[in-house]
ModelCIF file with pLDDT and N, C-alpha, C, O atoms, coordinates in Angstrom:
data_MODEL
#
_entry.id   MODEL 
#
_entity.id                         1 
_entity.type                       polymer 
_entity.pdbx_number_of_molecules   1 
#
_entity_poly.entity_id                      1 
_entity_poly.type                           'polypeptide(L)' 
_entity_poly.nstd_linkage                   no 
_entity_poly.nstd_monomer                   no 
_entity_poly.pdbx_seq_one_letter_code       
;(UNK)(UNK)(UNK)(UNK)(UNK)(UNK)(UNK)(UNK)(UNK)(UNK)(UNK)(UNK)(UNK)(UNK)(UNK)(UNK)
(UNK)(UNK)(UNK)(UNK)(UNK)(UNK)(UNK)(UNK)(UNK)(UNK)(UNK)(UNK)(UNK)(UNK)(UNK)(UNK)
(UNK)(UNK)(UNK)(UNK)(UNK)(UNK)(UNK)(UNK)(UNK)(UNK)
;
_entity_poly.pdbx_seq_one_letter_code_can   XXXXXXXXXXXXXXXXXXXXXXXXXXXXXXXXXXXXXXXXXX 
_entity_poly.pdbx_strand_id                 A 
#
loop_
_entity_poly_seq.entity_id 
_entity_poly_seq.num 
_entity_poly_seq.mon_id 
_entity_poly_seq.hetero 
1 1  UNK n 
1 2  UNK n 
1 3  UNK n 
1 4  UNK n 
1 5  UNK n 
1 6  UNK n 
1 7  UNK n 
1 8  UNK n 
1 9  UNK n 
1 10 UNK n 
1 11 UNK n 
1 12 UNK n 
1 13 UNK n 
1 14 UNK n 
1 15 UNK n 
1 16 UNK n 
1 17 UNK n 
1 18 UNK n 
1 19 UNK n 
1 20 UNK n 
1 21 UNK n 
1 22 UNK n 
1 23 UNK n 
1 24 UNK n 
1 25 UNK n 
1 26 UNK n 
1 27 UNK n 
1 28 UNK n 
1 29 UNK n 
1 30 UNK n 
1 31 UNK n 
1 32 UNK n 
1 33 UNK n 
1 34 UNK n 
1 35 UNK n 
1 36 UNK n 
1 37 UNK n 
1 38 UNK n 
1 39 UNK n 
1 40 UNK n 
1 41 UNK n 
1 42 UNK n 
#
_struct_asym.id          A 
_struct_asym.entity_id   1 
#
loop_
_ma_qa_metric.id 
_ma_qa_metric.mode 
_ma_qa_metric.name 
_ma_qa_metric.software_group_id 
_ma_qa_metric.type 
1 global pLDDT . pLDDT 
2 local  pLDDT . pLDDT 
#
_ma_qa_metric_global.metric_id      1 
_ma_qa_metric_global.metric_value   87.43 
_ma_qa_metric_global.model_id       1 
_ma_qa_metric_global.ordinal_id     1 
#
loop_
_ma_qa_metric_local.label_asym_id 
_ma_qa_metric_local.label_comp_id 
_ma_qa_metric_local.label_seq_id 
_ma_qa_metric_local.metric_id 
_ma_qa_metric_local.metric_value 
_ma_qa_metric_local.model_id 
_ma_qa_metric_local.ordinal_id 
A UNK 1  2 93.00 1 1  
A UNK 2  2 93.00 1 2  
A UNK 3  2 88.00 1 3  
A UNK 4  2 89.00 1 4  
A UNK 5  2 92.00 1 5  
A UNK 6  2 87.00 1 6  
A UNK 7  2 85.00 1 7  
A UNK 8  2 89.00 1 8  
A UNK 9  2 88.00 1 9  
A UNK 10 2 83.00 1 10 
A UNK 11 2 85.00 1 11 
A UNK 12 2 87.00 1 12 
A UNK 13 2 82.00 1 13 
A UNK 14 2 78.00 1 14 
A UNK 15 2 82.00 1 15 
A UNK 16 2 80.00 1 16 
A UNK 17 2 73.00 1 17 
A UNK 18 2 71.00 1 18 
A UNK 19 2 75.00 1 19 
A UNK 20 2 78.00 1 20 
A UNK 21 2 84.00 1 21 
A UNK 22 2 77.00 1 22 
A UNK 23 2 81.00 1 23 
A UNK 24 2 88.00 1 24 
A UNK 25 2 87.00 1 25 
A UNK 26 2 84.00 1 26 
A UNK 27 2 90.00 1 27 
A UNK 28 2 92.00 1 28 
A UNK 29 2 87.00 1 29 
A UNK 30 2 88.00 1 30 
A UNK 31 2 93.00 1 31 
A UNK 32 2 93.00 1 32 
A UNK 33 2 90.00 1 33 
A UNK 34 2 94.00 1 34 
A UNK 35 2 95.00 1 35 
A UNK 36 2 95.00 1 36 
A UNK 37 2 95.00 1 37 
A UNK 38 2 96.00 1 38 
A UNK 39 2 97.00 1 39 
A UNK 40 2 96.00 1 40 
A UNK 41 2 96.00 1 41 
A UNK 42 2 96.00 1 42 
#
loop_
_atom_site.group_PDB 
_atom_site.id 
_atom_site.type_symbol 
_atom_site.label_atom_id 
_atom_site.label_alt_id 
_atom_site.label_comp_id 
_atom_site.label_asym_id 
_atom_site.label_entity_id 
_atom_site.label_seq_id 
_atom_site.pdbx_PDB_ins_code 
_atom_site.Cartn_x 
_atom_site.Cartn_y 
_atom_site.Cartn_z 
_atom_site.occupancy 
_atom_site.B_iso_or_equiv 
_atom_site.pdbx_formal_charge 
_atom_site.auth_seq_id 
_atom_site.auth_comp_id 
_atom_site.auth_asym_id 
_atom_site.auth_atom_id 
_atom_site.pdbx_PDB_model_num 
ATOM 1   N N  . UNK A 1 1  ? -76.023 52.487 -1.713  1.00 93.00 ? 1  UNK A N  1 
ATOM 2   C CA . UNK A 1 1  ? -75.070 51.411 -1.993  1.00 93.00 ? 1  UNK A CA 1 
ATOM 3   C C  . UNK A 1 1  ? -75.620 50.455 -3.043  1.00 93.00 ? 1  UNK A C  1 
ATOM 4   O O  . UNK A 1 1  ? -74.916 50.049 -3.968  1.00 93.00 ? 1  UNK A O  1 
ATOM 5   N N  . UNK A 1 2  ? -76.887 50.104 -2.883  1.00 93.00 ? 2  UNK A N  1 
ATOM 6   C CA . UNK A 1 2  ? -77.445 49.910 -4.506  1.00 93.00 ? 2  UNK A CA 1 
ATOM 7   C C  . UNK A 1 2  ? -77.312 50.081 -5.302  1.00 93.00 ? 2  UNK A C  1 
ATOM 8   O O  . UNK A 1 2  ? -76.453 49.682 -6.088  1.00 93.00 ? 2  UNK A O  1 
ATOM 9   N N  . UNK A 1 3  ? -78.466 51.029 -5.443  1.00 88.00 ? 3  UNK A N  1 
ATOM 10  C CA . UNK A 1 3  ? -78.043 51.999 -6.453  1.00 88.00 ? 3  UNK A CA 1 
ATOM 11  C C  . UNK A 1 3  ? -76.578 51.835 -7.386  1.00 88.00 ? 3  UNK A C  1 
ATOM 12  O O  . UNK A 1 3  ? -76.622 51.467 -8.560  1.00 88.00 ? 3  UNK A O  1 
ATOM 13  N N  . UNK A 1 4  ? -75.205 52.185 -6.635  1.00 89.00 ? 4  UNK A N  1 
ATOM 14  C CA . UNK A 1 4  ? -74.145 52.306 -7.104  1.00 89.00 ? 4  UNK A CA 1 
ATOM 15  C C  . UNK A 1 4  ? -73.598 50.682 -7.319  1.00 89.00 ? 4  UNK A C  1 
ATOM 16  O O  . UNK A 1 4  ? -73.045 50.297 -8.349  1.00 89.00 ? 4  UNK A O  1 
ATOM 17  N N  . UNK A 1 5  ? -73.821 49.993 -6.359  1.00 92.00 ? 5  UNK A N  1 
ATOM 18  C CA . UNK A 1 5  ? -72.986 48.498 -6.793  1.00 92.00 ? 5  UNK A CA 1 
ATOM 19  C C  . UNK A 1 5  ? -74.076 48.275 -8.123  1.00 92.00 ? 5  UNK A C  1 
ATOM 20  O O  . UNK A 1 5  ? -73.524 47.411 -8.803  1.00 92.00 ? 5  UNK A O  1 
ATOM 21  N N  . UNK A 1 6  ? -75.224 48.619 -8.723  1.00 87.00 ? 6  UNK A N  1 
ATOM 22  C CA . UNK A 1 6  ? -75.818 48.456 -10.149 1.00 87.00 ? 6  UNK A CA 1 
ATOM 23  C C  . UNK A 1 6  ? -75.186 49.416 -10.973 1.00 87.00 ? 6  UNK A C  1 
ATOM 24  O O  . UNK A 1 6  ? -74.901 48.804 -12.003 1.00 87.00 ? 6  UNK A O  1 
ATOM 25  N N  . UNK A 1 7  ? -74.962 50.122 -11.035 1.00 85.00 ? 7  UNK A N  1 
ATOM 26  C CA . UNK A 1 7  ? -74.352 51.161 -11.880 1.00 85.00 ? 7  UNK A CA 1 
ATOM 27  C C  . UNK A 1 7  ? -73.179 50.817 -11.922 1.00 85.00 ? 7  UNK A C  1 
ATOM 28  O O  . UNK A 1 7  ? -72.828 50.887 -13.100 1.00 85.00 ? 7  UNK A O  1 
ATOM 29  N N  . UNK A 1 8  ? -72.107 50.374 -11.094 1.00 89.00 ? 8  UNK A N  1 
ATOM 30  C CA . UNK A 1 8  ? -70.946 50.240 -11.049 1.00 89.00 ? 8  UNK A CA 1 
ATOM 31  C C  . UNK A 1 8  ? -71.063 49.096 -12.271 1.00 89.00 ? 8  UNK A C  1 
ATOM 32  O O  . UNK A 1 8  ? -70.635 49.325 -13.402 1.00 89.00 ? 8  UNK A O  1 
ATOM 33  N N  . UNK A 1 9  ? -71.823 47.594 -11.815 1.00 88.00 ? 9  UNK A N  1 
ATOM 34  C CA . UNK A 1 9  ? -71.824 46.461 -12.859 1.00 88.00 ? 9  UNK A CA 1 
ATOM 35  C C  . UNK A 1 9  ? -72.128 46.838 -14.229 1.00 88.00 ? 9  UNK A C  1 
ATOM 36  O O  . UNK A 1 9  ? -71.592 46.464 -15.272 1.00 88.00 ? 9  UNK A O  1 
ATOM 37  N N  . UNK A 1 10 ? -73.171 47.719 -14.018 1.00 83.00 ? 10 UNK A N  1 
ATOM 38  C CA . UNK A 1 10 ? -73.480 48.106 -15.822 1.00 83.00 ? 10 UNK A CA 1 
ATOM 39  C C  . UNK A 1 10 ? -72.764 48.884 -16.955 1.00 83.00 ? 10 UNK A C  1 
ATOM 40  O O  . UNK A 1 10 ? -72.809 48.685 -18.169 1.00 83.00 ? 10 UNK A O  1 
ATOM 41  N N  . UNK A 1 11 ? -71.858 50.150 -15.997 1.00 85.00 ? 11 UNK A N  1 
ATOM 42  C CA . UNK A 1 11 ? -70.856 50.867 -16.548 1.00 85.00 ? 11 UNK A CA 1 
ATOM 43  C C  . UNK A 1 11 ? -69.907 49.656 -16.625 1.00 85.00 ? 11 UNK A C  1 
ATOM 44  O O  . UNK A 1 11 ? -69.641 49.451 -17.809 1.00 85.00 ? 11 UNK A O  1 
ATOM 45  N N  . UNK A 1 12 ? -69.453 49.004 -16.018 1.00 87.00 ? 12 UNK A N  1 
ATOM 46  C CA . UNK A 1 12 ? -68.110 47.856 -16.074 1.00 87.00 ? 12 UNK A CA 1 
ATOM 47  C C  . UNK A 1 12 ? -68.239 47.299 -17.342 1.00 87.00 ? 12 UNK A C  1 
ATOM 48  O O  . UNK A 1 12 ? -67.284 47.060 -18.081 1.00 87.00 ? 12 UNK A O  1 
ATOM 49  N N  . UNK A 1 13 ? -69.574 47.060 -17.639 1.00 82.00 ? 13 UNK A N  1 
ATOM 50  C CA . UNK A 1 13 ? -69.820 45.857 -18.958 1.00 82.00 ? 13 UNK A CA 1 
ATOM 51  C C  . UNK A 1 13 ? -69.824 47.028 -20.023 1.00 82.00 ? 13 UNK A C  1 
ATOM 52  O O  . UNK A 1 13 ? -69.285 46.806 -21.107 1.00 82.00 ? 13 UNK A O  1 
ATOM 53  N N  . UNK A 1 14 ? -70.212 47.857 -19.858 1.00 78.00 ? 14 UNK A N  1 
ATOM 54  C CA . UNK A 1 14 ? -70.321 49.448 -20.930 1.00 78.00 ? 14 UNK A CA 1 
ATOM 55  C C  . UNK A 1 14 ? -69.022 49.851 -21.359 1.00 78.00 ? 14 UNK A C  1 
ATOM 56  O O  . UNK A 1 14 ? -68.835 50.214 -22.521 1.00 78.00 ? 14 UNK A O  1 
ATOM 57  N N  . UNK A 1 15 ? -67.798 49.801 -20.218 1.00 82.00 ? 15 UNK A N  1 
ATOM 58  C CA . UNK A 1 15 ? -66.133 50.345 -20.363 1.00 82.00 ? 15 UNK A CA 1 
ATOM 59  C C  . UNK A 1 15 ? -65.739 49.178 -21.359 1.00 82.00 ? 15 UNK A C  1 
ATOM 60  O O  . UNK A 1 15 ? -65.000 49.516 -22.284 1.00 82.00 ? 15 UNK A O  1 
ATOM 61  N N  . UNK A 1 16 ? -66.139 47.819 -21.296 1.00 80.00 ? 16 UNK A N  1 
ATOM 62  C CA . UNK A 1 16 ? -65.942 46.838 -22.132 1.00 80.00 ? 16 UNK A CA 1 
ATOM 63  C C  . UNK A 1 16 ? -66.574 47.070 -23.575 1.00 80.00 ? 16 UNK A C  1 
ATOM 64  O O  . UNK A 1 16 ? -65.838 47.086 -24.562 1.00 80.00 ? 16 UNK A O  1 
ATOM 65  N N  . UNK A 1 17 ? -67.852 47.236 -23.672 1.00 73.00 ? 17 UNK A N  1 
ATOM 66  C CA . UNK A 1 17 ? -68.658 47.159 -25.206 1.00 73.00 ? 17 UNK A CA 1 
ATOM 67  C C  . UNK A 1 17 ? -67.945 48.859 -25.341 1.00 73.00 ? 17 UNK A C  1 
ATOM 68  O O  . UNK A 1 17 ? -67.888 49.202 -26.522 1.00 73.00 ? 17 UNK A O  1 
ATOM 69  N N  . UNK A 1 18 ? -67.539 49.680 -24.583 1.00 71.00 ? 18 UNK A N  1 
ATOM 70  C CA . UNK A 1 18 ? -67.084 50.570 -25.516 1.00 71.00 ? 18 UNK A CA 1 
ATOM 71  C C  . UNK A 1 18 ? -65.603 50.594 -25.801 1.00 71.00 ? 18 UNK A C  1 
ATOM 72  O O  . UNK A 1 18 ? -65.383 51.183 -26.860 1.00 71.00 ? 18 UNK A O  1 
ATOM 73  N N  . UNK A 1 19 ? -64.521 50.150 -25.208 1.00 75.00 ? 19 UNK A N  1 
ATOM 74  C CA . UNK A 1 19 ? -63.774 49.870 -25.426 1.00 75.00 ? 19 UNK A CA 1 
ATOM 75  C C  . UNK A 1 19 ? -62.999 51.135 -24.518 1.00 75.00 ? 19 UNK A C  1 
ATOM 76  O O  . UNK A 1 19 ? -61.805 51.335 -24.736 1.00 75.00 ? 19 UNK A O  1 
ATOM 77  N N  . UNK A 1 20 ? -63.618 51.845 -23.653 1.00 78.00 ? 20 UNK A N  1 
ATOM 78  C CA . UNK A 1 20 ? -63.734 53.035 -23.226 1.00 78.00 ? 20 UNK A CA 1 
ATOM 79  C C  . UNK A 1 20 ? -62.940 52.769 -21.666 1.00 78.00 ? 20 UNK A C  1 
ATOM 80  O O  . UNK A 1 20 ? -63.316 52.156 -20.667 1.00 78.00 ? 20 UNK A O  1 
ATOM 81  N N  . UNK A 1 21 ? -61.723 53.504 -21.964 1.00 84.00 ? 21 UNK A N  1 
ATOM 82  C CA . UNK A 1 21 ? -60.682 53.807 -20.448 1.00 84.00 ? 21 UNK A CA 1 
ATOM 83  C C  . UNK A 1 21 ? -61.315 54.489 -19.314 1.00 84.00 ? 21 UNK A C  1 
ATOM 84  O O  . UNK A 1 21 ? -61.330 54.153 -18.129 1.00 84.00 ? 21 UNK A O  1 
ATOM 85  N N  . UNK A 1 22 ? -62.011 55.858 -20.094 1.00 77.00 ? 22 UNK A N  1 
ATOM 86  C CA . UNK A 1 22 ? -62.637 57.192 -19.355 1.00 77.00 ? 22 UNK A CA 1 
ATOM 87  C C  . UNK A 1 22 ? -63.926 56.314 -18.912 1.00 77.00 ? 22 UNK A C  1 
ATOM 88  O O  . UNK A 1 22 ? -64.529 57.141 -18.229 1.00 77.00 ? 22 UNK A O  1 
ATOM 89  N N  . UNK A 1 23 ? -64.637 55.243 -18.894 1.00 81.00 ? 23 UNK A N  1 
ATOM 90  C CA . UNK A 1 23 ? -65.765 54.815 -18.398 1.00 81.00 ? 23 UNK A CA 1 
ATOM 91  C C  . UNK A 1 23 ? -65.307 53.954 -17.063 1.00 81.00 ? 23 UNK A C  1 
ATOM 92  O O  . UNK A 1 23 ? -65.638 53.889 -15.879 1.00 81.00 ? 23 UNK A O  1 
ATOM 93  N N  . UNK A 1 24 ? -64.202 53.236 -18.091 1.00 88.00 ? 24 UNK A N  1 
ATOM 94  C CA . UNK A 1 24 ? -63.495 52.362 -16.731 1.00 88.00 ? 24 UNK A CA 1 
ATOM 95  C C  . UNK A 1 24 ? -63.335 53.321 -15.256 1.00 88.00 ? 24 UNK A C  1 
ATOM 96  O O  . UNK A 1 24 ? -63.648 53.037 -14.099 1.00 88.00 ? 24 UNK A O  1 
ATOM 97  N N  . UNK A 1 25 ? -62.858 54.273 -15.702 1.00 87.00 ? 25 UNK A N  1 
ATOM 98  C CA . UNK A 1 25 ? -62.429 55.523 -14.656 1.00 87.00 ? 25 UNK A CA 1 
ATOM 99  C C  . UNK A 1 25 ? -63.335 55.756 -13.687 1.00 87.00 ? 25 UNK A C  1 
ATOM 100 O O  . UNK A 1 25 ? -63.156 55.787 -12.470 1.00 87.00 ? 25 UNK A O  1 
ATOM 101 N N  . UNK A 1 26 ? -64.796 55.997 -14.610 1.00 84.00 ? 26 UNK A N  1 
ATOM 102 C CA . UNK A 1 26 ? -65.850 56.145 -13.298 1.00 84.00 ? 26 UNK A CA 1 
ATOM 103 C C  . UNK A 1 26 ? -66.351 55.094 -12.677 1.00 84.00 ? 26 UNK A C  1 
ATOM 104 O O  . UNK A 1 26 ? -66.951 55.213 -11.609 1.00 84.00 ? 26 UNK A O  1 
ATOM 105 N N  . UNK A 1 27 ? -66.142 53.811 -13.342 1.00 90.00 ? 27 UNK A N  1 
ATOM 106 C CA . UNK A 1 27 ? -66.623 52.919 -12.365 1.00 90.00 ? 27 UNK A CA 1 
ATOM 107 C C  . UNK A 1 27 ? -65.442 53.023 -10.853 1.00 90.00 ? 27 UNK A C  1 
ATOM 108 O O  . UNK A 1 27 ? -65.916 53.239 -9.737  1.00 90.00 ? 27 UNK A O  1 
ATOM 109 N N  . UNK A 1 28 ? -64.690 52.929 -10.957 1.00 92.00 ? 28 UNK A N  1 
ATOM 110 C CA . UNK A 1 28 ? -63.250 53.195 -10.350 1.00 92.00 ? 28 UNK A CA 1 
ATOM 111 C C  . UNK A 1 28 ? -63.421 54.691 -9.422  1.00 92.00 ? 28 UNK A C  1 
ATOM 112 O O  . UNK A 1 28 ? -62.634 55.022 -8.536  1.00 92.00 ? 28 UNK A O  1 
ATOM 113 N N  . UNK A 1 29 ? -64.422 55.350 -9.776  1.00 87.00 ? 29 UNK A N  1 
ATOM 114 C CA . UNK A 1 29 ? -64.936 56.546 -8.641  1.00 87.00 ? 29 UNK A CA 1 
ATOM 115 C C  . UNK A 1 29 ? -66.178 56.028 -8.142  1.00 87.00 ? 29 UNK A C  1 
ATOM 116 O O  . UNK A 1 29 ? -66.469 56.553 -7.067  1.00 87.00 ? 29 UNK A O  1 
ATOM 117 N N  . UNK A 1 30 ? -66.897 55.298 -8.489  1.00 88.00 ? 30 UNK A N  1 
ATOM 118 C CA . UNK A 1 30 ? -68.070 54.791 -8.360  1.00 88.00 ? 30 UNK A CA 1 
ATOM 119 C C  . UNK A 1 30 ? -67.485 54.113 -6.950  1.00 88.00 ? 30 UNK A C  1 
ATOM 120 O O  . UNK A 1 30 ? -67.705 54.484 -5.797  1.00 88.00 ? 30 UNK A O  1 
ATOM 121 N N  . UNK A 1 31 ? -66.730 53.087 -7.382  1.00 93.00 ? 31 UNK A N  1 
ATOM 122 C CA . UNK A 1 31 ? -66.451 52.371 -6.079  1.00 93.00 ? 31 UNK A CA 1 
ATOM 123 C C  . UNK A 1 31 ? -65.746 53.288 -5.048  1.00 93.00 ? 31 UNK A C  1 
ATOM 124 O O  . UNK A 1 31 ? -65.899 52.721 -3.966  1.00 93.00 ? 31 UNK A O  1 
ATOM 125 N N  . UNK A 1 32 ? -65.212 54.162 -4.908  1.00 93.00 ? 32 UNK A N  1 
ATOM 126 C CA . UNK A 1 32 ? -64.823 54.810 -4.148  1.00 93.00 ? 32 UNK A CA 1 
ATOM 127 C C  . UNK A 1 32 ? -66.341 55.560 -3.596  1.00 93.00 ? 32 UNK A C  1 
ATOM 128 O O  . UNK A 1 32 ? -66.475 55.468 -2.376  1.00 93.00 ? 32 UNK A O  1 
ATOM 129 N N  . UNK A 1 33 ? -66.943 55.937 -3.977  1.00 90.00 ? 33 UNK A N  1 
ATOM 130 C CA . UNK A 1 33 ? -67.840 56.817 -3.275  1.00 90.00 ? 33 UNK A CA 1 
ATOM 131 C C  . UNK A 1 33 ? -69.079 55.189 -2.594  1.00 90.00 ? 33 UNK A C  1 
ATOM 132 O O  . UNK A 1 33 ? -70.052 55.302 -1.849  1.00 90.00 ? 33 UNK A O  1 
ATOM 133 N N  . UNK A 1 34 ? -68.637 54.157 -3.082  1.00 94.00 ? 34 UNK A N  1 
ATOM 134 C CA . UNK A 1 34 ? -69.579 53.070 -2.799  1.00 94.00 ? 34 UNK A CA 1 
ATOM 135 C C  . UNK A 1 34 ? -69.105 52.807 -1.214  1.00 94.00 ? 34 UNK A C  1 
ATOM 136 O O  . UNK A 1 34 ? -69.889 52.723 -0.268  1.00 94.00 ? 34 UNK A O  1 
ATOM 137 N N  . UNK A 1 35 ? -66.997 52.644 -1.101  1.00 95.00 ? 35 UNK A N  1 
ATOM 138 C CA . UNK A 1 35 ? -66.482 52.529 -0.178  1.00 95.00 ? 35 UNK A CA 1 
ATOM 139 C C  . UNK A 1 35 ? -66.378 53.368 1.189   1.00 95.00 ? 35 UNK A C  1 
ATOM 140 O O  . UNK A 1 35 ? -65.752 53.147 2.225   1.00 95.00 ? 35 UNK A O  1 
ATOM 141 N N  . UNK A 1 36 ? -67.546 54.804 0.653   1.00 95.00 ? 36 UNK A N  1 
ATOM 142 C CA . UNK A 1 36 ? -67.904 55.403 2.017   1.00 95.00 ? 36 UNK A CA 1 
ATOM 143 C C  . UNK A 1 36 ? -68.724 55.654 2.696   1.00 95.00 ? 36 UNK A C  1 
ATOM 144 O O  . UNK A 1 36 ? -68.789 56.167 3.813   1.00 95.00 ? 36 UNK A O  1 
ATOM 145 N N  . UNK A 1 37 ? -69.871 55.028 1.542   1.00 95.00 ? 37 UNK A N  1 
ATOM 146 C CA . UNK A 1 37 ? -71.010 54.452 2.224   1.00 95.00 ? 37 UNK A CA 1 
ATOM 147 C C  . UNK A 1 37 ? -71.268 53.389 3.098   1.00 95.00 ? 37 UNK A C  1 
ATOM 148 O O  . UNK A 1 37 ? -72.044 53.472 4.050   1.00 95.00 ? 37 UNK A O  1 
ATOM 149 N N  . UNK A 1 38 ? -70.437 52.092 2.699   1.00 96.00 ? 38 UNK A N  1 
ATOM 150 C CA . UNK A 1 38 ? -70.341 51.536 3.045   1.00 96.00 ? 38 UNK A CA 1 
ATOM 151 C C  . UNK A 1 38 ? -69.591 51.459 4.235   1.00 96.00 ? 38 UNK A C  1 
ATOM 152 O O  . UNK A 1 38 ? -69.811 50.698 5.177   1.00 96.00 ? 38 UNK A O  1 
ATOM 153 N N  . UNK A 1 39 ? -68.663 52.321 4.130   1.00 97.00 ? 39 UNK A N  1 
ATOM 154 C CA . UNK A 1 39 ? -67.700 52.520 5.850   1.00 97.00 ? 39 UNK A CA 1 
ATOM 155 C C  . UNK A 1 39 ? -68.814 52.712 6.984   1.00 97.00 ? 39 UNK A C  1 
ATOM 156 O O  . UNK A 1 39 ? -68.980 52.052 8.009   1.00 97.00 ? 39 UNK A O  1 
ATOM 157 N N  . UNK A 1 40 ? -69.724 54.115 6.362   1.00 96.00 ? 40 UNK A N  1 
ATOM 158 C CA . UNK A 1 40 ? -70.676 54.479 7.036   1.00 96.00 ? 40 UNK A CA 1 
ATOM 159 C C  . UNK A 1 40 ? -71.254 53.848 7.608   1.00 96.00 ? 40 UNK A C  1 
ATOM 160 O O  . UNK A 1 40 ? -71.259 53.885 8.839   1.00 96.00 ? 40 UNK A O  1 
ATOM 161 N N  . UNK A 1 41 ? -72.280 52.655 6.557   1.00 96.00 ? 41 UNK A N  1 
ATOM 162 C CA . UNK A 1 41 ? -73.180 52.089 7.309   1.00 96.00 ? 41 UNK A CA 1 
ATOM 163 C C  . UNK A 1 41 ? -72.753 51.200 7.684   1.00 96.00 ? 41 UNK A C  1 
ATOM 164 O O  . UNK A 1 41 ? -73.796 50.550 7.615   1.00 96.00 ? 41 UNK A O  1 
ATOM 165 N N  . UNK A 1 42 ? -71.609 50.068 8.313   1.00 96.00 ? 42 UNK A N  1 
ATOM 166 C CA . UNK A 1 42 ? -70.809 49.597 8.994   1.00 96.00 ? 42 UNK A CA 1 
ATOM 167 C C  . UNK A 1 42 ? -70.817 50.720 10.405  1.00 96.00 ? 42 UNK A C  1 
ATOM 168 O O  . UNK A 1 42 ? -70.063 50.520 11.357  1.00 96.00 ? 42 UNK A O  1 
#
């Protein structure tokens, strides 16, 4: 869940400096695979 909530922030600012939809996208899977970890460890 680390791991990914950092990656999620850094791709976010990356979909911005690139101007990039398809980056936006994976942050947007990012959080989904963040949201079942997190179910988990709940």
């Amino acid at each position: 869940m680390r791991d990914l909530s950092d990656i999620a922030v850094d791709l976010a600012y990356s979909s911005l400096m690139l101007g990039s939809t398809e980056v936006a996208e994976e942050v947007r899977e990012i959080e989904e695979a963040f949201n079942k970890f997190n179910y988990q460890t709940w």
